[in-house]
Protein backbone atom coordinates (compact mmCIF):
# COMPACT_ATOMS: atom_id res chain seq x y z
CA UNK A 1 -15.17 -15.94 6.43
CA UNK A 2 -11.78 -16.27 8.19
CA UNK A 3 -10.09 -18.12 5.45
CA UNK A 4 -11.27 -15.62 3.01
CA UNK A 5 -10.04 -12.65 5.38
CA UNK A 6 -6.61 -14.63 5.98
CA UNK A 7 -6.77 -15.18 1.84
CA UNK A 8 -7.02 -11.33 1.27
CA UNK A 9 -4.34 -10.61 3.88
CA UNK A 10 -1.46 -12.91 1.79
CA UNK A 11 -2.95 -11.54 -1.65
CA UNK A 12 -2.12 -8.07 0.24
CA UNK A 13 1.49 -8.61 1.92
CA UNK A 14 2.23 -10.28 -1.68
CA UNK A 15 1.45 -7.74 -4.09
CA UNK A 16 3.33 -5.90 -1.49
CA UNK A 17 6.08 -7.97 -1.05
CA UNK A 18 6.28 -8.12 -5.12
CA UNK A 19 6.24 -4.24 -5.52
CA UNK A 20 8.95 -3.71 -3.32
CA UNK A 21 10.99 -6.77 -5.06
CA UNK A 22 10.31 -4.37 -8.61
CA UNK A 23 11.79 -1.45 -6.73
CA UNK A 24 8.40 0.40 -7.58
CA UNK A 25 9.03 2.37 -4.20
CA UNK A 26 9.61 6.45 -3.96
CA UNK A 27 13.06 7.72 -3.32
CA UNK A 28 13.09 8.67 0.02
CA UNK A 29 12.12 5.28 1.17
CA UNK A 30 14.79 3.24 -1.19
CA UNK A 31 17.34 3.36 1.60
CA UNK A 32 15.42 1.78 4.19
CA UNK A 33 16.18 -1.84 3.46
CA UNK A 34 13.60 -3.85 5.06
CA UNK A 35 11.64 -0.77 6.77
CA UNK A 36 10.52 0.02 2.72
CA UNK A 37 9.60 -4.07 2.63
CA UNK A 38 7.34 -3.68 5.84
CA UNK A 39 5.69 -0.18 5.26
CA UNK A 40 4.95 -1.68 1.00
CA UNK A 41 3.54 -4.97 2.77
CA UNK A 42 1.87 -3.57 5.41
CA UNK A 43 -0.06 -0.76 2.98
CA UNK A 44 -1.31 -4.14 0.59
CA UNK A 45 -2.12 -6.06 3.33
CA UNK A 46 -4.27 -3.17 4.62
CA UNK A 47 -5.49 -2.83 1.60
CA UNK A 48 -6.72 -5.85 0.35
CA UNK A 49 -8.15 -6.37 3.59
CA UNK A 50 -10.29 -3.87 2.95
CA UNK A 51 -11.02 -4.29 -0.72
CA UNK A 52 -11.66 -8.02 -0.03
CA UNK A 53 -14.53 -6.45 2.52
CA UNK A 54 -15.50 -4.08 0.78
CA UNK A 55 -15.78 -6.17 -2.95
CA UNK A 56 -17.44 -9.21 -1.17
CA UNK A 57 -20.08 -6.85 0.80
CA UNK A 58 -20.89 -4.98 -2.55
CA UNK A 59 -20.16 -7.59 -4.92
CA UNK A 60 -20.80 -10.92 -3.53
CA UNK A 61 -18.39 -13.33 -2.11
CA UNK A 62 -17.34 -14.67 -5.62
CA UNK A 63 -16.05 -11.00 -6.64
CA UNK A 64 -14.36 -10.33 -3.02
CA UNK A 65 -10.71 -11.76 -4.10
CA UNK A 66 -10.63 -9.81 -7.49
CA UNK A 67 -11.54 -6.42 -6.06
CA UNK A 68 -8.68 -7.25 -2.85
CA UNK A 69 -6.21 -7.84 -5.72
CA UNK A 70 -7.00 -4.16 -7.76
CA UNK A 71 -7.80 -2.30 -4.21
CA UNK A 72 -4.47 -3.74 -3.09
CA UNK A 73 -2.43 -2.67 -6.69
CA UNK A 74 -4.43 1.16 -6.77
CA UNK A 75 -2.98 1.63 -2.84
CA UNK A 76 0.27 -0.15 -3.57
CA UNK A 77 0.85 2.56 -6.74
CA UNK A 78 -0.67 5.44 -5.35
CA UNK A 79 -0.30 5.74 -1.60
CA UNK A 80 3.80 5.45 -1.47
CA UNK A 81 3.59 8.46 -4.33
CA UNK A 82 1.35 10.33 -2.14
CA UNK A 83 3.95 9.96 1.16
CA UNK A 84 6.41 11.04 -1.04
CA UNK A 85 4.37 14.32 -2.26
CA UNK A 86 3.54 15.07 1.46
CA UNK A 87 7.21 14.37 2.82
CA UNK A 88 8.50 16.70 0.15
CA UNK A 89 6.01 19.57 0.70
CA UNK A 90 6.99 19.24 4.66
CA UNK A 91 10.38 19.41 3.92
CA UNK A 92 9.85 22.78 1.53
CA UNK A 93 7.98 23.97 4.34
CA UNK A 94 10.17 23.72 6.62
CA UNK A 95 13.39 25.31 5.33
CA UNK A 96 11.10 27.82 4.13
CA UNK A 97 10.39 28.33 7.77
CA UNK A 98 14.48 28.34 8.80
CA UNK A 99 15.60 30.56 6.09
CA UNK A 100 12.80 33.12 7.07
């Protein structure tokens, strides 16, 4: 079970490393540098941690690596967009707030 944890893990930082290579990262993050790198690889790590779990518990363990690698692409495409929908409706909010 640990080499199939550590497996899902390096599928996750991967895909992450390999979204952040494609410059499929919001905006606000692309002048980070290597903060952008950690926060994509960190968020498909997470990820297909817990889609490697979650597919091998409800799957089996010959389905767990499959469902880390699309649980790991779905967070990798739609968590950064939602950061970037909540940063932006913080930052409306709050010069809403100041010009009031």
């Amino acid at each position: 079970m640990i080499e199939l944890c550590a497996l899902w893990l390096v599928i996750g930082g991967m895909l992450g490393a390999l979204t952040h290579a494609a410059a499929l990262i919001p905006v606000r993050w692309r002048g980070g540098g290597w903060h952008s790198a950690g926060r994509l690889m960190g968020i498909g790590t997470l990820a297909g941690l817990a889609g490697g779990w979650s597919g091998m518990l409800t799957f089996g363990r010959a389905f767990g690596s499959s469902t880390a690698i699309w649980c790991a692409i779905l967070a990798l495409v739609f968590v950064p967009m939602l950061a970037d929908q909540v940063a932006r409706r913080r930052a409306n909010r709050s010069s809403a707030a100041a010009d009031a």
